[in-house]
PDB file of N, CA and C in Angstrom:
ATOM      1  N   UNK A   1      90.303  92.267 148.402  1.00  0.00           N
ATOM      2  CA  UNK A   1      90.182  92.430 149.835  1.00  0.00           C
ATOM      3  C   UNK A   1      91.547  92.291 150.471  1.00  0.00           C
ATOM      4  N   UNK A   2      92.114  93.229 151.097  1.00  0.00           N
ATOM      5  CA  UNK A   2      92.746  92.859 151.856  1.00  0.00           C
ATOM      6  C   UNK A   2      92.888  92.623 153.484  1.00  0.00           C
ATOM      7  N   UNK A   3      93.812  91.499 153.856  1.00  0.00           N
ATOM      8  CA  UNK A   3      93.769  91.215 154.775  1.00  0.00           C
ATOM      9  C   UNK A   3      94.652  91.755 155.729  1.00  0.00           C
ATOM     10  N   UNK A   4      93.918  92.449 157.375  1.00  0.00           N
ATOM     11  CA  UNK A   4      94.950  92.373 157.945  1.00  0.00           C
ATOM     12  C   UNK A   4      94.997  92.210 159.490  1.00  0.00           C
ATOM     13  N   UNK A   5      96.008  91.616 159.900  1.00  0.00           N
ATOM     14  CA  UNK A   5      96.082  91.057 161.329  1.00  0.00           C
ATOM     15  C   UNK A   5      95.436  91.122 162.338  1.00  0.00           C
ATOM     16  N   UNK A   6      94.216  90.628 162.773  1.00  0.00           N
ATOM     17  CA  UNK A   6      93.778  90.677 164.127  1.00  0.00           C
ATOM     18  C   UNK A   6      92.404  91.925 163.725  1.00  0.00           C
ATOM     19  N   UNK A   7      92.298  91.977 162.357  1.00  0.00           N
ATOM     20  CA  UNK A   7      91.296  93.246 162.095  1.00  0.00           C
ATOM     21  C   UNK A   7      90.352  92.726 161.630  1.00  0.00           C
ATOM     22  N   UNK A   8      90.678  92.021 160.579  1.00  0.00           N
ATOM     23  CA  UNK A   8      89.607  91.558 159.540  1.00  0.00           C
ATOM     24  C   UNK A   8      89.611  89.872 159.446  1.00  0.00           C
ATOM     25  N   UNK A   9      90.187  88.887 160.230  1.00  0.00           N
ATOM     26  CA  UNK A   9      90.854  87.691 160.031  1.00  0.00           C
ATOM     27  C   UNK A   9      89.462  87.189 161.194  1.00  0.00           C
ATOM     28  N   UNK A  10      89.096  87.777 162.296  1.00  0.00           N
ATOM     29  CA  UNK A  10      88.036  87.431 162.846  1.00  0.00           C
ATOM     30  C   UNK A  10      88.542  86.706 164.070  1.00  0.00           C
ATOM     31  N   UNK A  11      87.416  86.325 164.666  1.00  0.00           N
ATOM     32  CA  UNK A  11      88.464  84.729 165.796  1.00  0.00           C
ATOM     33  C   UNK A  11      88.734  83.856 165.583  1.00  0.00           C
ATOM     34  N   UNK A  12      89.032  82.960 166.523  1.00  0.00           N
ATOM     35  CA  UNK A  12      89.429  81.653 166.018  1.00  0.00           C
ATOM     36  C   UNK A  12      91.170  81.054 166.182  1.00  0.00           C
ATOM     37  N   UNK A  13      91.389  79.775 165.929  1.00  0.00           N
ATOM     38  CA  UNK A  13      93.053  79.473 166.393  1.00  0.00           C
ATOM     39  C   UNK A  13      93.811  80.377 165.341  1.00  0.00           C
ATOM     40  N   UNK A  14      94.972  80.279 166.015  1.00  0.00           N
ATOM     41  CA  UNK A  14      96.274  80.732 164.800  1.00  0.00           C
ATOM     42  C   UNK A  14      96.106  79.372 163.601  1.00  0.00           C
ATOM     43  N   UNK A  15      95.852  78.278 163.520  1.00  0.00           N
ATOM     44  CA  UNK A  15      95.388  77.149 162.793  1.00  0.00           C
ATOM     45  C   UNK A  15      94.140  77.324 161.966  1.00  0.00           C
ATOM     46  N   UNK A  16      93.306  77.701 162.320  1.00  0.00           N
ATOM     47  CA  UNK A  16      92.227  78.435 161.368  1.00  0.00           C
ATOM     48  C   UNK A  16      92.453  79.599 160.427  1.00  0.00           C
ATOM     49  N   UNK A  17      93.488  80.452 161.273  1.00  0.00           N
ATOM     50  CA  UNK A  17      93.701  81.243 160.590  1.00  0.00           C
ATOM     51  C   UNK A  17      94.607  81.197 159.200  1.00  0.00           C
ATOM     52  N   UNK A  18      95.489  80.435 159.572  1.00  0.00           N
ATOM     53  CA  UNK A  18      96.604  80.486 158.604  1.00  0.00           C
ATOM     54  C   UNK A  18      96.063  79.144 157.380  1.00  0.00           C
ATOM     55  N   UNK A  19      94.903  78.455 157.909  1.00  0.00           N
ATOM     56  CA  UNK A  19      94.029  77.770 156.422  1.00  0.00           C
ATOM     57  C   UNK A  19      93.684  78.620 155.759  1.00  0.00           C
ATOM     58  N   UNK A  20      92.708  79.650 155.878  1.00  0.00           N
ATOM     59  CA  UNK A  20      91.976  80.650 155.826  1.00  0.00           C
ATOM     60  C   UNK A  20      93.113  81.197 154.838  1.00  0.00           C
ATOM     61  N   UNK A  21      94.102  81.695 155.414  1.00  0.00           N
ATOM     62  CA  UNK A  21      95.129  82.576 154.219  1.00  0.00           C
ATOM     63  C   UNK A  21      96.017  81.816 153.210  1.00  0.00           C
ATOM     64  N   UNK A  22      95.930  80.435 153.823  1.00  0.00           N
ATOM     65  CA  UNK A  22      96.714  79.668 152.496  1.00  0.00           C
ATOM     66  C   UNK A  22      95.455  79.342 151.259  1.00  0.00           C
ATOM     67  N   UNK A  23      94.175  79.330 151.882  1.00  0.00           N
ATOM     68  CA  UNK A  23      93.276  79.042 150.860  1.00  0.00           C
ATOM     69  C   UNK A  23      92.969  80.663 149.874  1.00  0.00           C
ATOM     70  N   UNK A  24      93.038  81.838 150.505  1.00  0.00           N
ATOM     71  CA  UNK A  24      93.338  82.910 150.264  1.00  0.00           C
ATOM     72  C   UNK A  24      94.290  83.409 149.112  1.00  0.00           C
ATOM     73  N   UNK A  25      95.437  82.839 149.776  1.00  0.00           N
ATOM     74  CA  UNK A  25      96.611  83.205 149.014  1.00  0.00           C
ATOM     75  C   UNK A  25      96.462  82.017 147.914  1.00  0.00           C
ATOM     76  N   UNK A  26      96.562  80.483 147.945  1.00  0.00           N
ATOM     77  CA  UNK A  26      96.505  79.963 146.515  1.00  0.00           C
ATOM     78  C   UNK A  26      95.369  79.954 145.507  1.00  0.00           C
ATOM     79  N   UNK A  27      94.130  81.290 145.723  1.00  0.00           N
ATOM     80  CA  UNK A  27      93.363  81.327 145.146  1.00  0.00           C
ATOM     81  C   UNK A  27      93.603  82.212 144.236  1.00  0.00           C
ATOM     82  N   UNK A  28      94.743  83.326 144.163  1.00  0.00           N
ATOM     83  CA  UNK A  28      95.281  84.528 143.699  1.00  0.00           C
ATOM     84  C   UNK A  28      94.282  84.938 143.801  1.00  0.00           C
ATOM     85  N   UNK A  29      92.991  85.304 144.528  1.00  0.00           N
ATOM     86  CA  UNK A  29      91.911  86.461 145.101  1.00  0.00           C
ATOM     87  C   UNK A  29      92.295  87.589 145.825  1.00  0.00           C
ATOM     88  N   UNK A  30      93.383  86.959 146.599  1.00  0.00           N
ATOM     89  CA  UNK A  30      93.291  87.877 147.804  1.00  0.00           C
ATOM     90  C   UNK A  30      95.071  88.537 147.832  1.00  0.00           C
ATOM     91  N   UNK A  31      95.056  89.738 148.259  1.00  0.00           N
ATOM     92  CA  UNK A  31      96.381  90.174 149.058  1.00  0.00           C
ATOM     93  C   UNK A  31      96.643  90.534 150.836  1.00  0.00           C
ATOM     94  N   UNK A  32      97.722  90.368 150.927  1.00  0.00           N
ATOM     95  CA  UNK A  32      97.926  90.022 152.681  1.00  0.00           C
ATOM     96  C   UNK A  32      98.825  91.578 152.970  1.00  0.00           C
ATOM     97  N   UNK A  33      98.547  91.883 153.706  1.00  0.00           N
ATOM     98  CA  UNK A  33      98.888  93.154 154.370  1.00  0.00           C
ATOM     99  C   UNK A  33      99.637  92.754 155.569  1.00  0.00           C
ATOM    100  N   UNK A  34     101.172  93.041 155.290  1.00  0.00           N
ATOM    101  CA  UNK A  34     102.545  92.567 156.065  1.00  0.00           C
ATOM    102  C   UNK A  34     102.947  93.578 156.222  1.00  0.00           C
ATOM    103  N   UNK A  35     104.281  93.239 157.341  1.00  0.00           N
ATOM    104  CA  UNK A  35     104.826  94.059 157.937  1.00  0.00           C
ATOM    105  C   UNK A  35     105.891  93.480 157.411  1.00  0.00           C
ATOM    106  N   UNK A  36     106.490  94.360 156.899  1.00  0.00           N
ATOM    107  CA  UNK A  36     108.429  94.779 156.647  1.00  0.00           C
ATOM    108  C   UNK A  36     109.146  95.455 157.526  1.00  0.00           C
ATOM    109  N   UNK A  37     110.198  94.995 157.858  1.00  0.00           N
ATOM    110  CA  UNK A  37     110.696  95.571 159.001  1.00  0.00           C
ATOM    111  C   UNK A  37     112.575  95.359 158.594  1.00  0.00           C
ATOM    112  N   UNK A  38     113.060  96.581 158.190  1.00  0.00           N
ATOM    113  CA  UNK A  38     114.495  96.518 157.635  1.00  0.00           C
ATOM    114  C   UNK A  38     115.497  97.651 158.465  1.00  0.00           C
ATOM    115  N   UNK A  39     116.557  96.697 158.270  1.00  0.00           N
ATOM    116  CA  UNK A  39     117.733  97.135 158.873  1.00  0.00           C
ATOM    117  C   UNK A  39     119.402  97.109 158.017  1.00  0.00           C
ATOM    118  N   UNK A  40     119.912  97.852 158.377  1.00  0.00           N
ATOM    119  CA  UNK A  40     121.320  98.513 157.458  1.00  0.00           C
ATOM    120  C   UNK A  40     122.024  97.265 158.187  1.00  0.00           C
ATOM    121  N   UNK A  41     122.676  96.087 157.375  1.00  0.00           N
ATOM    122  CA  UNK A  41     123.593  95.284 157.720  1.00  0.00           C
ATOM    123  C   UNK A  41     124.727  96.023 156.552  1.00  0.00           C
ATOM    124  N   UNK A  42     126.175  96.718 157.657  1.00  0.00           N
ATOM    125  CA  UNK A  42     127.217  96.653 156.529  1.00  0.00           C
ATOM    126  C   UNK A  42     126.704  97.615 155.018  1.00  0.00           C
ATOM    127  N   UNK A  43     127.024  96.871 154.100  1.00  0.00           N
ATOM    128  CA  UNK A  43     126.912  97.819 153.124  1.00  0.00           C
ATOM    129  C   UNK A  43     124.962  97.577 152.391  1.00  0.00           C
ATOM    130  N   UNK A  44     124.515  97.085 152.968  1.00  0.00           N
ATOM    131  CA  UNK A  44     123.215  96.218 152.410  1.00  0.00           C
ATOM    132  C   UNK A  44     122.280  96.376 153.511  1.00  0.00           C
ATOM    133  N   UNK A  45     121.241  95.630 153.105  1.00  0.00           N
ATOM    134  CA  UNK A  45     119.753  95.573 154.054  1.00  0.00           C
ATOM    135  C   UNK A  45     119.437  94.230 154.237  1.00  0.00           C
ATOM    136  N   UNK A  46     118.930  93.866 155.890  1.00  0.00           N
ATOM    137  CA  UNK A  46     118.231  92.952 155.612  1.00  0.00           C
ATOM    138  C   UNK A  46     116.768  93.326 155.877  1.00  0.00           C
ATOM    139  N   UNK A  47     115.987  92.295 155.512  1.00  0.00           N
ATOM    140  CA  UNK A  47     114.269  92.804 155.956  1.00  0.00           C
ATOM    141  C   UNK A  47     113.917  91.660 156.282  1.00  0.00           C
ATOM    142  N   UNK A  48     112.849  91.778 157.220  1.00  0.00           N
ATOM    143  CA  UNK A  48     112.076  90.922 158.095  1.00  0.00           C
ATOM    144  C   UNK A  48     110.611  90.524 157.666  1.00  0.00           C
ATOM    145  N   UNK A  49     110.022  89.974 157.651  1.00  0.00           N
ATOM    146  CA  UNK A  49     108.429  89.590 157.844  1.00  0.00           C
ATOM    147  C   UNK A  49     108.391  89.242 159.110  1.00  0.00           C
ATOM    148  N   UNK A  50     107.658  89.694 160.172  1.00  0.00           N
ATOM    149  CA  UNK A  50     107.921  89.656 161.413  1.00  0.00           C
ATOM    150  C   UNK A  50     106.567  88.323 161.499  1.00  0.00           C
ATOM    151  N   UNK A  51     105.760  88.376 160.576  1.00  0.00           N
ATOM    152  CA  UNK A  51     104.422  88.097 161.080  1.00  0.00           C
ATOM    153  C   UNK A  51     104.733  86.345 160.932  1.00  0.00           C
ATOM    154  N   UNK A  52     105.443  86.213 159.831  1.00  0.00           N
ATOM    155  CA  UNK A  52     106.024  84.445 159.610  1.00  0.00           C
ATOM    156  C   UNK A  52     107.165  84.233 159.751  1.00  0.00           C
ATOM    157  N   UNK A  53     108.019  84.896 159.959  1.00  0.00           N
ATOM    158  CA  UNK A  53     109.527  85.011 160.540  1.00  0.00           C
ATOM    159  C   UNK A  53     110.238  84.552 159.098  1.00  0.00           C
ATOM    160  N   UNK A  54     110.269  85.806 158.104  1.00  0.00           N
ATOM    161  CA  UNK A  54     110.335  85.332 156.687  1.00  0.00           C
ATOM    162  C   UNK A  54     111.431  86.615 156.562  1.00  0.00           C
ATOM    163  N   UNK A  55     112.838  86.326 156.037  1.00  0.00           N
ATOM    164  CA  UNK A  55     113.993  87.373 156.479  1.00  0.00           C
ATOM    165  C   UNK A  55     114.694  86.891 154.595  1.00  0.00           C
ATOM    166  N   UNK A  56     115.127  88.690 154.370  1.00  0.00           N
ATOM    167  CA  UNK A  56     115.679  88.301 152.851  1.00  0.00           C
ATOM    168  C   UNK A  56     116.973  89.029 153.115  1.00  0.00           C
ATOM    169  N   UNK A  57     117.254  89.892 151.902  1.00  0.00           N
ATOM    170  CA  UNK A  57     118.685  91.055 152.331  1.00  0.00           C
ATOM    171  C   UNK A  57     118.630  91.578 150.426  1.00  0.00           C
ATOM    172  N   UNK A  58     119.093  92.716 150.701  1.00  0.00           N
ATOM    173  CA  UNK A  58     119.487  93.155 149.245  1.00  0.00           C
ATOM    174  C   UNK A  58     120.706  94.803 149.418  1.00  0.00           C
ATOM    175  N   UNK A  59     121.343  95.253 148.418  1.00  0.00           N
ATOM    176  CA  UNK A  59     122.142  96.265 148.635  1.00  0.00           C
ATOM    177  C   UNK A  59     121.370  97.804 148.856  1.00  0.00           C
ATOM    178  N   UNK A  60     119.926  97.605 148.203  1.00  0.00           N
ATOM    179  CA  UNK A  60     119.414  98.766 148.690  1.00  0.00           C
ATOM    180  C   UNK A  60     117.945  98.502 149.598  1.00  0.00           C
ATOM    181  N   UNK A  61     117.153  99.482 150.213  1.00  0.00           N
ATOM    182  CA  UNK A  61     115.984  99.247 151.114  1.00  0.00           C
ATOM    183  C   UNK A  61     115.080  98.582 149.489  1.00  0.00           C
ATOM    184  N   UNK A  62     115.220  99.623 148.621  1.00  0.00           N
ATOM    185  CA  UNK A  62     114.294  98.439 147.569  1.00  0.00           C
ATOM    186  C   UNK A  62     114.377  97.446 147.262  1.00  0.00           C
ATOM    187  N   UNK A  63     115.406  96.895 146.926  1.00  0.00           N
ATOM    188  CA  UNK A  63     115.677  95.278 146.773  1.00  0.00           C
ATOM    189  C   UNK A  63     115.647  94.377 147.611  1.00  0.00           C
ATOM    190  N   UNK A  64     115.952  95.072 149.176  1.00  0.00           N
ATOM    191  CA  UNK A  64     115.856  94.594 149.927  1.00  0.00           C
ATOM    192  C   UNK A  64     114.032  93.614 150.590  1.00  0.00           C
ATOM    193  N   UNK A  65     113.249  94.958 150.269  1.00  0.00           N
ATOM    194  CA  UNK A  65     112.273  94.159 150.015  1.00  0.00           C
ATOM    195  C   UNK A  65     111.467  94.143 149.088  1.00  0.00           C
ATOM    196  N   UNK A  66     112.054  94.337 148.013  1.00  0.00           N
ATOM    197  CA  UNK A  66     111.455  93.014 146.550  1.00  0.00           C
ATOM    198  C   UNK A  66     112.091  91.176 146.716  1.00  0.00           C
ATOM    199  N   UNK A  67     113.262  91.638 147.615  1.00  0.00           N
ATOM    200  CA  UNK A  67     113.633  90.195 147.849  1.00  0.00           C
ATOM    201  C   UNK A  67     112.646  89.358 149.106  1.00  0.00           C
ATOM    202  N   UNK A  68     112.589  90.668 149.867  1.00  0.00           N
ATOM    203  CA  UNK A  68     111.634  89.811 151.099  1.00  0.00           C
ATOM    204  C   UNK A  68     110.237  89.273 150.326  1.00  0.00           C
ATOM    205  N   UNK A  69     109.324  90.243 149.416  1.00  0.00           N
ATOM    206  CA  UNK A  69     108.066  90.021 149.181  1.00  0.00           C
ATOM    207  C   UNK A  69     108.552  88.507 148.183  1.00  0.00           C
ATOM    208  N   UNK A  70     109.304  88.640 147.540  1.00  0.00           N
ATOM    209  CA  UNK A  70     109.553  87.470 146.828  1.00  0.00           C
ATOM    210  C   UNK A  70     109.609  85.785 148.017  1.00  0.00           C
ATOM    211  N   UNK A  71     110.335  86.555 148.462  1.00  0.00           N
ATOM    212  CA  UNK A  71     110.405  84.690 149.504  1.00  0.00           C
ATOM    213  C   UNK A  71     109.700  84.885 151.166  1.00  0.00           C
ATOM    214  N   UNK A  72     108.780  86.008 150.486  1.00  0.00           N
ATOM    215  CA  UNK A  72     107.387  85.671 151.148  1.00  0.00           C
ATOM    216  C   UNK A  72     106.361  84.722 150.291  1.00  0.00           C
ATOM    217  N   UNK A  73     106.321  85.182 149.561  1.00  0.00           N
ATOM    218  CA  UNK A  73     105.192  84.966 148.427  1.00  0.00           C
ATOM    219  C   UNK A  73     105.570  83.293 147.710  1.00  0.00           C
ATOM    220  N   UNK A  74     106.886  82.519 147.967  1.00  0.00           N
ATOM    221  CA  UNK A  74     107.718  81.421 147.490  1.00  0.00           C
ATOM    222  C   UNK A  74     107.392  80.920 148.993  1.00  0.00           C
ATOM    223  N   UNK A  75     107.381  80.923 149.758  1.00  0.00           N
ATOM    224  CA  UNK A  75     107.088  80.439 151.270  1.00  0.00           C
ATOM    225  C   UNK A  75     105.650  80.076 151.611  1.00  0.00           C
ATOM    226  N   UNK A  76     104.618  81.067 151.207  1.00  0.00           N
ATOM    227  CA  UNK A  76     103.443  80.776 150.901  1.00  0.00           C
ATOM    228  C   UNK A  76     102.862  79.968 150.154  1.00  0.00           C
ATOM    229  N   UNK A  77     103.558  79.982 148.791  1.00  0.00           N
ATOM    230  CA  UNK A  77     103.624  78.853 148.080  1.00  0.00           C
ATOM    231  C   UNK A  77     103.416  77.331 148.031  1.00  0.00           C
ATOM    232  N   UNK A  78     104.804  76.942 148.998  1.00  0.00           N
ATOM    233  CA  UNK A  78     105.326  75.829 149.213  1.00  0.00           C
ATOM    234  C   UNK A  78     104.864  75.500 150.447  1.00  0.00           C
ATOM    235  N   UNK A  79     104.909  76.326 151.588  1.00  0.00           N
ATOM    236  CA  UNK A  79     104.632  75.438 153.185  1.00  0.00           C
ATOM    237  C   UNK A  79     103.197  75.737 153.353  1.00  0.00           C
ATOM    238  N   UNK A  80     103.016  74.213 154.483  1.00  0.00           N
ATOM    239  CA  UNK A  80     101.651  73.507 153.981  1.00  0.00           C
ATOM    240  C   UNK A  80     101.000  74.231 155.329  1.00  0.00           C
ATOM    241  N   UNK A  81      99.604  74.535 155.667  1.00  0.00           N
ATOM    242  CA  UNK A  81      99.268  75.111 156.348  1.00  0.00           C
ATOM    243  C   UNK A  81      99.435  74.381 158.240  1.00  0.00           C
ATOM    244  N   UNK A  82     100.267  73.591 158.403  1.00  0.00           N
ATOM    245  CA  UNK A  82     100.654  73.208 159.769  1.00  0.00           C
ATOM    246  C   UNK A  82     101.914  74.342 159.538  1.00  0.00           C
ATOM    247  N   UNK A  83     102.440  74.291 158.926  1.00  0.00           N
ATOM    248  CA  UNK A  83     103.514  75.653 159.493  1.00  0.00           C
ATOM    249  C   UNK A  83     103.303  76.869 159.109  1.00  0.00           C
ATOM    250  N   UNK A  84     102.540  77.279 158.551  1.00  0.00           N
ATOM    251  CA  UNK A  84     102.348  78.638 158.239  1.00  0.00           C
ATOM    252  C   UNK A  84     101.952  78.955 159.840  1.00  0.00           C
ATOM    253  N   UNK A  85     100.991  78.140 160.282  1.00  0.00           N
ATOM    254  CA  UNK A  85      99.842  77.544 161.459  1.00  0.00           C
ATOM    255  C   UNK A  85     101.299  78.065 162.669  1.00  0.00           C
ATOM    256  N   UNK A  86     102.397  77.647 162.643  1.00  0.00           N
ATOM    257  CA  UNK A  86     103.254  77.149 163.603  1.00  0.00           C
ATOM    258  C   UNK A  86     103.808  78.715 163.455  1.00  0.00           C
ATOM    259  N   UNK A  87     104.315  79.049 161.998  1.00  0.00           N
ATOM    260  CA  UNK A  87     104.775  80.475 162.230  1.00  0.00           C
ATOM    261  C   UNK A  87     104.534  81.840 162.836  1.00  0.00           C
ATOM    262  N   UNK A  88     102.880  81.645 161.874  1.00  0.00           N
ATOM    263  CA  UNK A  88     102.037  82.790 161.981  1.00  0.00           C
ATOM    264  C   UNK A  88     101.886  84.071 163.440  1.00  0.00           C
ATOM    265  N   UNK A  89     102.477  84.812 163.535  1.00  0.00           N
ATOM    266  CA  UNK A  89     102.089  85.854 164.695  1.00  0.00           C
ATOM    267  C   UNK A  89     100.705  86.388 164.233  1.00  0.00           C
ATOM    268  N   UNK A  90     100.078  86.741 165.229  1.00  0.00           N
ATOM    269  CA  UNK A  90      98.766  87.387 165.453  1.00  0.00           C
ATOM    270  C   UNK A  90      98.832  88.939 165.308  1.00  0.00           C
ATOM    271  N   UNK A  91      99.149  90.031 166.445  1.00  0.00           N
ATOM    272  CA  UNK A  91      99.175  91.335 165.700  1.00  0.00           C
ATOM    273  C   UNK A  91     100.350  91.807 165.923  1.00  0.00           C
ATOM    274  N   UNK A  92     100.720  92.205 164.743  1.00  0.00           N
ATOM    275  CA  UNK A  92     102.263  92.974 164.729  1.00  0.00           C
ATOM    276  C   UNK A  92     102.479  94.804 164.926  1.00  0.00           C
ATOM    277  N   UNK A  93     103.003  95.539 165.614  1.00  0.00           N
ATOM    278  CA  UNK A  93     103.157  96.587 165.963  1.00  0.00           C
ATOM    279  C   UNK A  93     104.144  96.774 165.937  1.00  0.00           C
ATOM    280  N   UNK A  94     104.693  97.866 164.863  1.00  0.00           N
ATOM    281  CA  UNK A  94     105.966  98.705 164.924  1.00  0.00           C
ATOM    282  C   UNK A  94     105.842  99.614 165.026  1.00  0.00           C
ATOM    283  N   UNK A  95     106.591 101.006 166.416  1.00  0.00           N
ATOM    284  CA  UNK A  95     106.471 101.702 166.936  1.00  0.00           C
ATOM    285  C   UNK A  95     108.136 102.391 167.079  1.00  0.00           C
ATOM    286  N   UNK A  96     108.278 103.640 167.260  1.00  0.00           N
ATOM    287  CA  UNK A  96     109.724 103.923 167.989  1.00  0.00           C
ATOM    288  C   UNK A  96     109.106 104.426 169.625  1.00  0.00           C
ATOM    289  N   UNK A  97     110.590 104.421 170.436  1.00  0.00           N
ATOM    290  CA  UNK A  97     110.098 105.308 170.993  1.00  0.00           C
ATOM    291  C   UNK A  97     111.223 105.993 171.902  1.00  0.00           C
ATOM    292  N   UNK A  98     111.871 106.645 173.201  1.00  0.00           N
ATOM    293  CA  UNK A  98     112.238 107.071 173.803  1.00  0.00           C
ATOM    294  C   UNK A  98     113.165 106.636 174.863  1.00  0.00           C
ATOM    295  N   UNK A  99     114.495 106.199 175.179  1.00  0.00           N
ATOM    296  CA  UNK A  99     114.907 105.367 175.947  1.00  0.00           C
ATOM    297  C   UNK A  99     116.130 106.613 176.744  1.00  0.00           C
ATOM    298  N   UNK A 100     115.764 106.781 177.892  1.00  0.00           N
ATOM    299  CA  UNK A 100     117.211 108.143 178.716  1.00  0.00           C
ATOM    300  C   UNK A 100     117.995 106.770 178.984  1.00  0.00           C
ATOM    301  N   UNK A 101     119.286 107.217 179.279  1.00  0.00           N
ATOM    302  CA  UNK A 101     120.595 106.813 179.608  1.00  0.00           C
ATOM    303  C   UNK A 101     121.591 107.746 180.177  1.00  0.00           C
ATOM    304  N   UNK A 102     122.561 107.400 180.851  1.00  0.00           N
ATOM    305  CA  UNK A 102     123.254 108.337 181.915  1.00  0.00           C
ATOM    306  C   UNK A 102     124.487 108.190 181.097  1.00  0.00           C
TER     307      UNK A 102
END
């Protein structure tokens, strides 16, 4: 099953929620459906997890996030569900769009 933001997670606090996915995630049952969000620093990438504010970097967009999913997945791990609780954003939207200038 996967999970994803504000779709399938149901109601309830950002504190319910993020039990819910730590019991999830240390059950190895489940996978979490994230948002990556990368940018050209210099000669390299960094990438974002926007949803836990979880940021890696690598020399190409792939490594870049094999490094993010990695210290996503090492973050999940280790922090206890008051901060996942504290991190956690609700729904994430990445969009472009149109900006005029003179």
């Amino acid at each position: 099953m996967t999970t994803r933001w504000g779709s399938r997670c149901g109601g309830g606090s950002l504190f319910s929620l993020a039990l819910r996915l730590l019991a999830h995630y240390v059950s190895g049952m489940h996978k979490l459906s994230l948002t990556a969000v990368l940018e050209r620093e210099g000669s390299g990438f960094v990438s974002l997890c926007p949803e836990i504010d979880v940021a890696s970097q690598g020399d190409t967009v792939e490594e870049a996030l094999a490094n993010l999913r990695e210290a996503v997945e090492l973050f999940l791990e280790e922090a206890d569900a008051s901060e996942i609780a504290q991190r956690l954003k609700g729904e994430i939207f990445v969009t472009r769009f149109e900006a005029a200038y003179a």
